[in-house]
Protein backbone atom coordinates (compact mmCIF):
# COMPACT_ATOMS: atom_id res chain seq x y z
CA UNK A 1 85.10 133.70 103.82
CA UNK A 2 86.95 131.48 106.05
CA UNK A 3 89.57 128.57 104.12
CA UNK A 4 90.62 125.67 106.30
CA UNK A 5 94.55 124.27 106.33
CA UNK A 6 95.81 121.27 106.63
CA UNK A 7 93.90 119.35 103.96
CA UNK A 8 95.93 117.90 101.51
CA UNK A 9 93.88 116.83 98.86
CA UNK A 10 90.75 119.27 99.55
CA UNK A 11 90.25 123.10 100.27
CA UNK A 12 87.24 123.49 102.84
CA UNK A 13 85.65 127.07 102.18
CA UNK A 14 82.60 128.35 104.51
CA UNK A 15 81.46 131.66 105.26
CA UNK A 16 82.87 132.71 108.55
CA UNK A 17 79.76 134.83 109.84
CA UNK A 18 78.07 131.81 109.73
CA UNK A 19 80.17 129.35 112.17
CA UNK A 20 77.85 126.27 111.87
CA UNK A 21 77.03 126.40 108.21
CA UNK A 22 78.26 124.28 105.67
CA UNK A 23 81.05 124.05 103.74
CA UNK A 24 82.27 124.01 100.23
CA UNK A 25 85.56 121.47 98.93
CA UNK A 26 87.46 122.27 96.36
CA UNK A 27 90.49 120.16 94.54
CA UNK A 28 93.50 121.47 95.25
CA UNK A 29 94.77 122.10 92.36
CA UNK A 30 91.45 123.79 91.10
CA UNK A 31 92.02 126.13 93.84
CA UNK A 32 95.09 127.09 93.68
CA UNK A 33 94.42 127.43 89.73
CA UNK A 34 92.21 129.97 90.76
CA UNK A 35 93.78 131.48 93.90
CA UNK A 36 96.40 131.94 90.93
CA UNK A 37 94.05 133.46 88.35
CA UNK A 38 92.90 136.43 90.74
CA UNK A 39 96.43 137.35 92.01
CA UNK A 40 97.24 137.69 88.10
CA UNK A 41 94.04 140.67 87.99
């Protein structure tokens, strides 16, 4: 899983062994709700 930076209002997410495939976008502060939810287990 490959996340792009530099996005301010969106979170590009792709699968990196696939270079040329497509991507998901996520709200910002859904992700980092959730980035948040799996670093507290």
């Amino acid at each position: 899983m490959e996340v792009a930076d530099g996005f301010p209002a969106v979170v590009p997410v792709r699968d990196s062994k696939v270079l040329h495939g497509p991507a998901l976008y996520f709200d910002a502060v859904s992700w980092a709700a959730f980035i948040g939810e799996l670093k507290a287990g």
